[in-house]
Each structure stands twice: as structure tokens, then as C-alpha cells.
C-alpha atoms as a PDB file:
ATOM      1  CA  UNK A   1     -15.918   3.010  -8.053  1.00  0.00           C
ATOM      2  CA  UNK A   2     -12.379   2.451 -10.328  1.00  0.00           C
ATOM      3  CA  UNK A   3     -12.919   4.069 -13.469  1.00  0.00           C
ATOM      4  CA  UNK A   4     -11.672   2.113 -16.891  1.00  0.00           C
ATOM      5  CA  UNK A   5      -9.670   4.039 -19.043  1.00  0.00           C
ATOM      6  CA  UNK A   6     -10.745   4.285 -22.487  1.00  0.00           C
ATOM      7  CA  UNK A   7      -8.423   2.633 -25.199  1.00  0.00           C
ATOM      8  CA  UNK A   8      -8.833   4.198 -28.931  1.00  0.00           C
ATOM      9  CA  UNK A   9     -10.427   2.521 -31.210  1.00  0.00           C
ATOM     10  CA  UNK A  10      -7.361   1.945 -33.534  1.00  0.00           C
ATOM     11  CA  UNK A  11      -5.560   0.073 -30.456  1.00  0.00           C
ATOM     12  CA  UNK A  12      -9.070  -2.682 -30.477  1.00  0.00           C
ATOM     13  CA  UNK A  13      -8.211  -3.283 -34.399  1.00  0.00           C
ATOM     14  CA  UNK A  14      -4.935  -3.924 -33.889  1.00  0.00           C
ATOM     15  CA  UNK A  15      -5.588  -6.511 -31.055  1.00  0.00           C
ATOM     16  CA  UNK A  16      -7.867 -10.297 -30.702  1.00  0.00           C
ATOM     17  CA  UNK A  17     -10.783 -10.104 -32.265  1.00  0.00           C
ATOM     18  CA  UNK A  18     -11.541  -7.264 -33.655  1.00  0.00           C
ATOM     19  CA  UNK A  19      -8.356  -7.633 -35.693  1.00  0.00           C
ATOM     20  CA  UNK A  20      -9.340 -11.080 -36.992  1.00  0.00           C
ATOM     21  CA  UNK A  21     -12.174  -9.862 -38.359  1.00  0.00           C
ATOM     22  CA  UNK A  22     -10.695  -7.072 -40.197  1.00  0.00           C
ATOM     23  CA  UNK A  23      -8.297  -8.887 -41.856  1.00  0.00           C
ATOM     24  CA  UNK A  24     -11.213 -11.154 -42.811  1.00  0.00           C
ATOM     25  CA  UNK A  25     -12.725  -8.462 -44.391  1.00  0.00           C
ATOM     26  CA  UNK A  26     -10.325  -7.346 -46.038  1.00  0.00           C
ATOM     27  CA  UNK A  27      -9.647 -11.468 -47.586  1.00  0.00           C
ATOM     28  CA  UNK A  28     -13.312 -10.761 -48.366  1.00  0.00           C
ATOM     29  CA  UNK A  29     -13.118  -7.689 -49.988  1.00  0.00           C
ATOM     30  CA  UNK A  30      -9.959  -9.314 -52.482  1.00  0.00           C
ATOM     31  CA  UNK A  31     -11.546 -11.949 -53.410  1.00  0.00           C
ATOM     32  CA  UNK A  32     -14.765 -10.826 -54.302  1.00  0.00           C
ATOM     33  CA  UNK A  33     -13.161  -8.134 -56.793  1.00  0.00           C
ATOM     34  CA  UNK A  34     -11.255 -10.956 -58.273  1.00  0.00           C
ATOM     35  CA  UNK A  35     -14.028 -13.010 -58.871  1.00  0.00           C
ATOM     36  CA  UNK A  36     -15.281  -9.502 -59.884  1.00  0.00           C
ATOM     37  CA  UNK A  37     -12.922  -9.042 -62.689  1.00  0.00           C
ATOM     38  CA  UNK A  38     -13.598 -12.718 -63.687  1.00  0.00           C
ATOM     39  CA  UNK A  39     -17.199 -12.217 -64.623  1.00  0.00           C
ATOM     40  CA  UNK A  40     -18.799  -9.940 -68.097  1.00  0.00           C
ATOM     41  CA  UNK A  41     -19.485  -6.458 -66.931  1.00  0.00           C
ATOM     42  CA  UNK A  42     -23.501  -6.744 -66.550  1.00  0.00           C
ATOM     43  CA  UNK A  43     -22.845  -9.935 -64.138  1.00  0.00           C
ATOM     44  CA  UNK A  44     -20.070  -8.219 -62.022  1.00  0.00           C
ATOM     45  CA  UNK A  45     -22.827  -5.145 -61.200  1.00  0.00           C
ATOM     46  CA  UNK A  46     -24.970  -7.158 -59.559  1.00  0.00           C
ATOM     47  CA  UNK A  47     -22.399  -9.263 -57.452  1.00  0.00           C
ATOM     48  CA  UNK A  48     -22.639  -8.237 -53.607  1.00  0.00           C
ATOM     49  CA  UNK A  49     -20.126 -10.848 -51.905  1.00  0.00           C
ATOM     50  CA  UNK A  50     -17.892 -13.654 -52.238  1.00  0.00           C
ATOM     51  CA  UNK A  51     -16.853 -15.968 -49.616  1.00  0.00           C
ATOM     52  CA  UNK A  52     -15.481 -19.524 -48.971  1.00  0.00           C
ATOM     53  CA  UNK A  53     -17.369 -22.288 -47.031  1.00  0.00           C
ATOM     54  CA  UNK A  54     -15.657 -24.621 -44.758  1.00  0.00           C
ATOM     55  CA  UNK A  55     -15.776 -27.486 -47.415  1.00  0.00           C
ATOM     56  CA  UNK A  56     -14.230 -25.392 -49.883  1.00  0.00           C
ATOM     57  CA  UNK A  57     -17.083 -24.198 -51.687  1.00  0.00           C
ATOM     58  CA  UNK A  58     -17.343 -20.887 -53.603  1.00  0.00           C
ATOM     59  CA  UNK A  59     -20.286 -18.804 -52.168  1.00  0.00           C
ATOM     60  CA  UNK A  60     -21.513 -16.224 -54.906  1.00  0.00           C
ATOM     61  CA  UNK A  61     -23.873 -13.601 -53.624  1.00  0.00           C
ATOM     62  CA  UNK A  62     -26.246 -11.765 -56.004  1.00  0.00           C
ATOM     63  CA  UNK A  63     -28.595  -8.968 -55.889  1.00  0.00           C
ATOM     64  CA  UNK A  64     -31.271 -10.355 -57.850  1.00  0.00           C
ATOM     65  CA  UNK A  65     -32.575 -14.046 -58.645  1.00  0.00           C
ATOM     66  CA  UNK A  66     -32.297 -13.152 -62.196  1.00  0.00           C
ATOM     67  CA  UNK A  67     -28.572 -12.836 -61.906  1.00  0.00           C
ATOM     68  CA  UNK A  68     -28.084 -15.661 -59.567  1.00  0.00           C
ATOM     69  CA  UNK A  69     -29.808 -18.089 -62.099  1.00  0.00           C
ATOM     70  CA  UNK A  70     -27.426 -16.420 -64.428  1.00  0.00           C
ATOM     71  CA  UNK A  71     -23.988 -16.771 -62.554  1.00  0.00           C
ATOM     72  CA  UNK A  72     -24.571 -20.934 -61.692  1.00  0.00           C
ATOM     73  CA  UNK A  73     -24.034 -21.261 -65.091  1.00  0.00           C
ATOM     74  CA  UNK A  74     -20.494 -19.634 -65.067  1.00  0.00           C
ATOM     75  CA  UNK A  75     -18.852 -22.596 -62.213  1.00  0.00           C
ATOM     76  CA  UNK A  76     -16.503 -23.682 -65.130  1.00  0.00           C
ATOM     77  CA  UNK A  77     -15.333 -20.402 -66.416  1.00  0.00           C
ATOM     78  CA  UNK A  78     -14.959 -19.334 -62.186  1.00  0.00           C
ATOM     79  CA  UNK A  79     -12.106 -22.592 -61.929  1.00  0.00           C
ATOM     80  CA  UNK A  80     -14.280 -23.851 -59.350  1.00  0.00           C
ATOM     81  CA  UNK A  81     -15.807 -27.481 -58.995  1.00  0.00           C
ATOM     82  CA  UNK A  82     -18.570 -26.314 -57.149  1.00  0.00           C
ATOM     83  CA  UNK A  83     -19.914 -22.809 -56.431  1.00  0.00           C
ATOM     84  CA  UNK A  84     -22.952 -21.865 -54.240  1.00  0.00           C
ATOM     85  CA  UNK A  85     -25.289 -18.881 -55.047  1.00  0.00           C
ATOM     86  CA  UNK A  86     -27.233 -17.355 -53.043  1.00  0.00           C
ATOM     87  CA  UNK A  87     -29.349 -13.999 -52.928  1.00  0.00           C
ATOM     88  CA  UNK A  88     -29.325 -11.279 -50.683  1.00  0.00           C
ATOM     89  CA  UNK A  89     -32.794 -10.614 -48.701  1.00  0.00           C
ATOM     90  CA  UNK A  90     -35.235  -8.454 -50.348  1.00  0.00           C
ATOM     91  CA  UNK A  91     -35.138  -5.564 -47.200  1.00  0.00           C
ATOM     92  CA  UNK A  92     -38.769  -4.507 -48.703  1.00  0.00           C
ATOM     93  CA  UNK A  93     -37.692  -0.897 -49.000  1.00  0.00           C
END
């Protein structure tokens, strides 16, 4: 039986995939801190995630439902025509 050598794991990041889905991460990770930094204090707390749809669409993720009712008022002030909110699963913990 041919043994596979083992590649390290900085070598997979660097390479298909696993690369592509750092550097979406990472487009993640910018975007939602300026969104972040676009929002009063008390609403930027409770934003988990920020992403783009396929359509173009702004998707806002929240903590709570509170906040989420909250932030769907702020579209205008975000300089986006259309923003989607949406909550992240209560785990039940």
C-alpha cells in the first residue's frame, strides 16, 4: 500500500479551494466592520454578519429580532436600495 505524503496545512490555503474561501472570509470580515462603523454603537453590538446576495442585495445578520426590526429601518442611511435582515438561530443554550 503507497503511502500519501502529508502536505501542511498552510500549503491547502494557499491552493483551490480552500484559498477561495479564505479570501471570502476575509471580503466578509471587511465588509461587515464597515457596515459596522456605519451603524450607532448599540446597533453595531448586536450585528453578527454581513454578506452580499447574488442579486445584489445587502444581507444584515442580527443577534436578536429586536435589533433586526431595528436595523430595516436604517436601508437609507446603509446607501443601499434594498437590504435583507435576517436573525441568527436561537442554539437554545
Amino acid at each position: 500500500m503507497a503511502t500519501k505524503s502529508l502536505k501542511p496545512i498552510a500549503k491547502l490555503f494557499k491552493n483551490g479551494q480552500l484559498e477561495k474561501l479564505a479570501l471570502e472570509a476575509e471580503r466578509q470580515r471587511n465588509l461587515t466592520n464597515r457596515i459596522r462603523k456605519m451603524l450607532p454603537s448599540e446597533e453595531a453590538d448586536h450585528l453578527v454578519n454581513v454578506s452580499i446576495d447574488k442579486e445584489g442585495k445587502l444581507i444584515l445578520v442580527m443577534d436578536s429580532p429586536a435589533w433586526a426590526a431595528r436595523i430595516r429601518y436604517r436601508e437609507k442611511t446603509l446607501g443601499y436600495d434594498h437590504i435583507k435582515v435576517k436573525v441568527v438561530p436561537d442554539s437554545g443554550i
